[in-house]
Protein backbone atom coordinates (compact mmCIF):
# COMPACT_ATOMS: atom_id res chain seq x y z
CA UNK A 1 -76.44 28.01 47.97
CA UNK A 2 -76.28 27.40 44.26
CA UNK A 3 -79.73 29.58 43.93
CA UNK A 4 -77.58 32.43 45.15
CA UNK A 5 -74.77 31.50 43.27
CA UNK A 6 -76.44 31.17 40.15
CA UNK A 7 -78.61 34.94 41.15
CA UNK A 8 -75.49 36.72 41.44
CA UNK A 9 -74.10 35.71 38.00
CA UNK A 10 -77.24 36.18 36.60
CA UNK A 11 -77.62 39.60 37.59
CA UNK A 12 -74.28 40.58 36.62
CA UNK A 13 -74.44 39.41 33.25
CA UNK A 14 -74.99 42.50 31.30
CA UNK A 15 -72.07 44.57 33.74
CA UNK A 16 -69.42 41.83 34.36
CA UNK A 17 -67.25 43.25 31.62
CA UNK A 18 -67.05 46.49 33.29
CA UNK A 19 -64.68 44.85 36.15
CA UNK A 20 -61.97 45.36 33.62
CA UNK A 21 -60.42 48.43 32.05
CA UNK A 22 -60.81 46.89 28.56
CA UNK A 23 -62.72 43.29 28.26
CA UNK A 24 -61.23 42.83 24.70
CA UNK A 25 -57.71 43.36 25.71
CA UNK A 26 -58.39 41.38 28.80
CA UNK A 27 -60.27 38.35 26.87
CA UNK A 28 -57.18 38.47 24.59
CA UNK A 29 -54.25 38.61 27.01
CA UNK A 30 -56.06 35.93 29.53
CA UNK A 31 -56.41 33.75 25.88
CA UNK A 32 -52.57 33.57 25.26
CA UNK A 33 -51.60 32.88 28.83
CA UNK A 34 -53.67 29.95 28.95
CA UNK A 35 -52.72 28.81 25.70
CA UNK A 36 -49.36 28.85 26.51
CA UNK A 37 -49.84 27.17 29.71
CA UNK A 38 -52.04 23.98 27.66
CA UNK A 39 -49.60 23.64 25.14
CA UNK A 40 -46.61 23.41 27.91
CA UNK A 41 -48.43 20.58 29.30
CA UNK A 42 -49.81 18.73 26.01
CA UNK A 43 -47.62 20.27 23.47
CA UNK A 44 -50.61 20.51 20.64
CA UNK A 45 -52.60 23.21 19.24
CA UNK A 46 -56.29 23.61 18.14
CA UNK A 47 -57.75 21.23 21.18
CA UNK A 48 -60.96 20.34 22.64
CA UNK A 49 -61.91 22.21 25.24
CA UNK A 50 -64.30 22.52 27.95
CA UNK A 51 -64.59 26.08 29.85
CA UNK A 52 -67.42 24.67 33.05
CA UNK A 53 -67.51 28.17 34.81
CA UNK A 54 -67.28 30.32 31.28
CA UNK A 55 -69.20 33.01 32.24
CA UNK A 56 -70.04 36.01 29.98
CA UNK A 57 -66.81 34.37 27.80
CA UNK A 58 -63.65 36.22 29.00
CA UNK A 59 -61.72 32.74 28.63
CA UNK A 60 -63.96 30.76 25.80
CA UNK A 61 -63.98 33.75 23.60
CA UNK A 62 -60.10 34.67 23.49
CA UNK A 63 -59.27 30.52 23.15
CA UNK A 64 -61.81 30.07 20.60
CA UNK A 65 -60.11 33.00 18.46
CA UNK A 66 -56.57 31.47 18.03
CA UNK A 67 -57.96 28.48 17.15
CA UNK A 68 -59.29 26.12 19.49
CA UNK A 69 -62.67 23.88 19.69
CA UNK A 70 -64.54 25.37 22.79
CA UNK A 71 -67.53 24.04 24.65
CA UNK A 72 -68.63 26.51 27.27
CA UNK A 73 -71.19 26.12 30.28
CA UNK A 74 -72.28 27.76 33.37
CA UNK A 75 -74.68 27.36 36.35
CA UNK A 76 -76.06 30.97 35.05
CA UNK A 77 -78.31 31.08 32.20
CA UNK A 78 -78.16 35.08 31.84
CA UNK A 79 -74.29 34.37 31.82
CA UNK A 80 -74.69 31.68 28.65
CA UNK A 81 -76.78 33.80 26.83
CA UNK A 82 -74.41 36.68 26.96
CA UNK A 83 -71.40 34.76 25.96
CA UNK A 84 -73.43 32.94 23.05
CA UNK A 85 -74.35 36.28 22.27
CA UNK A 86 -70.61 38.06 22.57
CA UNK A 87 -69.64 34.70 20.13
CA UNK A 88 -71.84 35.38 17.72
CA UNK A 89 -70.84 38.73 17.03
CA UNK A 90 -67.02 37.43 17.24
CA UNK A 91 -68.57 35.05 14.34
CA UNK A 92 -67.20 32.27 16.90
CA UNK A 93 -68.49 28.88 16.44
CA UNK A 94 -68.87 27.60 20.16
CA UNK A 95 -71.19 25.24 22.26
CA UNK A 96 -72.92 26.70 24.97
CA UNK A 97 -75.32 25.04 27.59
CA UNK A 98 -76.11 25.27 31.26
CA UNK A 99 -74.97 22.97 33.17
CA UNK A 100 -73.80 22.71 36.61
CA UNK A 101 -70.07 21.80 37.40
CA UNK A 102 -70.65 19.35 39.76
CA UNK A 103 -72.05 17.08 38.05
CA UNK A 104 -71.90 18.05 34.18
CA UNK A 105 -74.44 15.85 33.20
CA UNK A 106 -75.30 17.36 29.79
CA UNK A 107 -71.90 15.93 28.66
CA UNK A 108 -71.31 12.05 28.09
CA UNK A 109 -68.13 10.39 29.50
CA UNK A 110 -65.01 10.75 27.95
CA UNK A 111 -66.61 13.90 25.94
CA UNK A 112 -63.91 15.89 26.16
CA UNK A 113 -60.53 14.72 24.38
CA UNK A 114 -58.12 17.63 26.08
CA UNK A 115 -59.07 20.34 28.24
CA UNK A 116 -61.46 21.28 30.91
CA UNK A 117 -60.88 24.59 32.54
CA UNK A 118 -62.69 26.33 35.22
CA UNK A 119 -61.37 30.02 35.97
CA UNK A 120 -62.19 33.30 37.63
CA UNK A 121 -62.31 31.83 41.09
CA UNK A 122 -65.28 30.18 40.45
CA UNK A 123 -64.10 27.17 42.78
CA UNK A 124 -64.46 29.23 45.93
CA UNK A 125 -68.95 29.06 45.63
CA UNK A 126 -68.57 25.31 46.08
CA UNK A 127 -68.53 23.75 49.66
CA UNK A 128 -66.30 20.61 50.55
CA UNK A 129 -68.69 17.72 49.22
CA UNK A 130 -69.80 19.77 46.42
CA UNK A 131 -66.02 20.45 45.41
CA UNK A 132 -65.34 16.43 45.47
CA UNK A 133 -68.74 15.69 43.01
CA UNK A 134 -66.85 18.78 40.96
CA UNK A 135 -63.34 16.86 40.62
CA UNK A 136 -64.58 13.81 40.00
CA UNK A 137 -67.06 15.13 36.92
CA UNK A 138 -63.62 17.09 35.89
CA UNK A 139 -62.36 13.39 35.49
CA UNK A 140 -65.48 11.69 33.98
CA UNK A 141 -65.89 13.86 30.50
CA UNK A 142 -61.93 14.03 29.89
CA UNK A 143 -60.34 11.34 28.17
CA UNK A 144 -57.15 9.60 29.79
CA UNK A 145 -54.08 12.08 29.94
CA UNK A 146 -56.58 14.97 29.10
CA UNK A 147 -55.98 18.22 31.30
CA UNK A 148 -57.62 20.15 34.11
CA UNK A 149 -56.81 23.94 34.38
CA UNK A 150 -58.30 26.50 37.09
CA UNK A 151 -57.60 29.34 38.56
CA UNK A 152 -58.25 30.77 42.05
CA UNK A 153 -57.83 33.52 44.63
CA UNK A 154 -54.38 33.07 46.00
CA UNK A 155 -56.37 32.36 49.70
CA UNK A 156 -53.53 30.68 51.39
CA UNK A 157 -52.41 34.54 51.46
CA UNK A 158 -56.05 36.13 52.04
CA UNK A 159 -56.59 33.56 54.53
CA UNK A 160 -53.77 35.24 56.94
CA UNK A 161 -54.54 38.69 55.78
CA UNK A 162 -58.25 38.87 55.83
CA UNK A 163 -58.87 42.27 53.51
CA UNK A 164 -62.18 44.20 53.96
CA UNK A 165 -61.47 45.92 50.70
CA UNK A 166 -60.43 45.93 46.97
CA UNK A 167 -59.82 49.03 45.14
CA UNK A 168 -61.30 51.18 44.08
CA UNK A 169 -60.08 51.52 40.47
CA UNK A 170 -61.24 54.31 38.51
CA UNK A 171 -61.53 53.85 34.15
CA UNK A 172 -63.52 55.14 31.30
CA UNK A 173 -62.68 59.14 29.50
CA UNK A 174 -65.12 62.07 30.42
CA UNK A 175 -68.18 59.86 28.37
CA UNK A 176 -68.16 57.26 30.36
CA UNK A 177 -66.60 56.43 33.61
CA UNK A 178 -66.48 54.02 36.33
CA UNK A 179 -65.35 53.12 39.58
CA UNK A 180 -65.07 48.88 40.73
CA UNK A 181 -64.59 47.86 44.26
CA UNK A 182 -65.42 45.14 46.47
CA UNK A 183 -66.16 45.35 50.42
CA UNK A 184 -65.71 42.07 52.15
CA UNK A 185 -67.43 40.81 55.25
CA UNK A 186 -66.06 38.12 56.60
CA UNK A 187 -68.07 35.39 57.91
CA UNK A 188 -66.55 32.63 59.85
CA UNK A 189 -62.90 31.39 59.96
CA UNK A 190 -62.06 30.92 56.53
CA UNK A 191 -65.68 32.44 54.65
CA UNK A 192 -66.59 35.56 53.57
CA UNK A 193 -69.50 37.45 51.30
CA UNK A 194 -68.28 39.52 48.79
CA UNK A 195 -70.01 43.11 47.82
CA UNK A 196 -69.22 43.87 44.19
CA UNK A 197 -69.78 47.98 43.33
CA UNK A 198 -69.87 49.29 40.63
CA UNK A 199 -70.34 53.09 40.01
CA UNK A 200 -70.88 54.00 36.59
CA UNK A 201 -71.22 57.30 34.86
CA UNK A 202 -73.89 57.56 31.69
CA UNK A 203 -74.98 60.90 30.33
CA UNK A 204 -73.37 63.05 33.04
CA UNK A 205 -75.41 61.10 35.93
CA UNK A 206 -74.15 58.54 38.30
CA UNK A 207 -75.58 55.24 39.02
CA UNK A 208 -74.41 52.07 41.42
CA UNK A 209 -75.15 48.68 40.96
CA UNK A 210 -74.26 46.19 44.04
CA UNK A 211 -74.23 42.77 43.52
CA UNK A 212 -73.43 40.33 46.65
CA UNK A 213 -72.27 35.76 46.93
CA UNK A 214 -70.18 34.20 49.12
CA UNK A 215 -66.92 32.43 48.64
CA UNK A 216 -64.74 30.40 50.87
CA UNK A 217 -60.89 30.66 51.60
CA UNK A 218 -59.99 27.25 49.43
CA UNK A 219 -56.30 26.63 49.80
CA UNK A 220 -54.21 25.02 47.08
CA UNK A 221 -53.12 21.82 49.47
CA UNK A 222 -57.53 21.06 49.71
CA UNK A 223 -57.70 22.00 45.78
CA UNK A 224 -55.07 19.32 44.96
CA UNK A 225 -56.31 16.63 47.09
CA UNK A 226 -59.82 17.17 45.70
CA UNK A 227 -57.98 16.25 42.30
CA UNK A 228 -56.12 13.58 43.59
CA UNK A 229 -58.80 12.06 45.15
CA UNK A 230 -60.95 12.20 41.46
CA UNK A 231 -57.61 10.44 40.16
CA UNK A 232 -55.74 13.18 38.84
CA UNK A 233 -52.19 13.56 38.48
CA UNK A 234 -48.90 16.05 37.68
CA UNK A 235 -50.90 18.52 39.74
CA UNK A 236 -48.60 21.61 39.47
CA UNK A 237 -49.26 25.29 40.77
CA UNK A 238 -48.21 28.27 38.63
CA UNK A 239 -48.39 31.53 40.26
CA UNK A 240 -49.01 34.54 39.06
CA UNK A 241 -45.43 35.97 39.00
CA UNK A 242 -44.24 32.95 36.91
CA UNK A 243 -47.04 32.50 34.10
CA UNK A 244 -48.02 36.45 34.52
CA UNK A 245 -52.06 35.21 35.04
CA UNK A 246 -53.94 37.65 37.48
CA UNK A 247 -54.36 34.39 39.77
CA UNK A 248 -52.68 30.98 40.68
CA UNK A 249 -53.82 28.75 38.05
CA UNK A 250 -53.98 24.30 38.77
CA UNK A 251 -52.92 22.36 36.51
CA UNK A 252 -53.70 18.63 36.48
CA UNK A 253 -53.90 15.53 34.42
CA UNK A 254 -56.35 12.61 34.26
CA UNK A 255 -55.27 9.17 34.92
């Protein structure tokens, strides 16, 4: 499973930022959300922080900007070296490895004084067992009182509605334009594979690029006992209405 997981982000490394209208406005917006949602809960500024699913950098970048000391790692290497690489033009100083979030084991215990985030749904790729060996590594490289933060589909909705499509939205001037959309297939009772399109206009000639993983429906009620059960605490939801994130976002803190 992660050998698909890991292909999917890999090939989408040099497109992901064309999901969004603008990545920079996004990577900024996303940035003060969070920030506002960490200091609520800790009440400090410039903190350690850990982003385990970071991507191409849509969360690590924006953080790192206003000021805070960001690690970030993923299970895709052509993810890490496009995010190193969108840092380095940012003249960002951040960490970046590969690493796998289930286990972490490229950081030592207690490495992380404050924060470690995982966002973008990237929660959904891992199966029961694998999402227990997540919470717990969560817990091991966070101090005591340090925070968890996530975000994920809001599936305890999707989960009644079952959609077989998202989109299509349509951005870029008469240079360069694109449309995004996703087909799903659903699998089983509470899986599905995801087809990611994405038609894209260069030089008056069309091209599509289809990438393809599978997610599960994980509800917030399994999310929080997975983080229970890896001794977290003051595990609060915040829905997209109330903190204005694109997704539910999980909050919790370690004991």
């Amino acid at each position: 499973m992660f050998s698909e997981v890991e292909q999917f982000y890999d090939s989408m490394a040099d497109f992901y930022h064309l999901i969004f209208e603008d990545w920079n406005q996004a990577i900024s917006r996303q940035a003060h959300i969070v920030d506002a949602l960490i200091k609520y809960k800790l009440g400090t500024s410039s903190l350690r922080i850990l982003d385990c699913a970071c991507g191409i950098g849509t969360q690590v970048l924006g953080l790192a900007a206003i000021g805070h000391r960001l690690s970030g790692s993923d299970l895709s290497n052509e993810a890490v070296q496009r995010a190193r690489h969108e840092a380095a033009k940012r003249e960002l100083d951040v960490e970046f490895r590969v690493s796998d979030m289930t286990s972490l084991e490229e950081f030592s215990s207690d490495h992380f004084d404050d924060v470690v985030g995982a966002f973008d749904n990237a929660l959904p790729h891992l199966s029961v067992d694998q999402l227990a060996g997540a919470a717990h590594s969560f817990k091991r490289v966070l101090r005591d009182g340090g925070l968890f933060i996530a975000s994920i589909r809001d599936y305890d909705e999707l989960i009644r509605t079952r959609p077989k499509f998202q989109g299509p939205s349509f951005f870029g001037d008469s240079g360069e334009r694109r449309i995004v959309h996703q087909i799903w297939d659903w699998t089983g009772d509470d899986r599905y594979d995801v087809h990611q399109y994405i038609s894209l206009q260069r030089n008056h000639k069309w091209g599509i690029h289809h990438f393809s993983s599978q997610y599960r429906c994980l509800l917030r009620a399994e999310l929080g006992e997975a983080l229970r059960l890896a001794e977290f605490t003051d595990i609060e939801w915040h829905m997209p209405k109330a903190s204005g994130y694109h997704q539910p976002i999980v909050t919790a803190r370690a004991l």
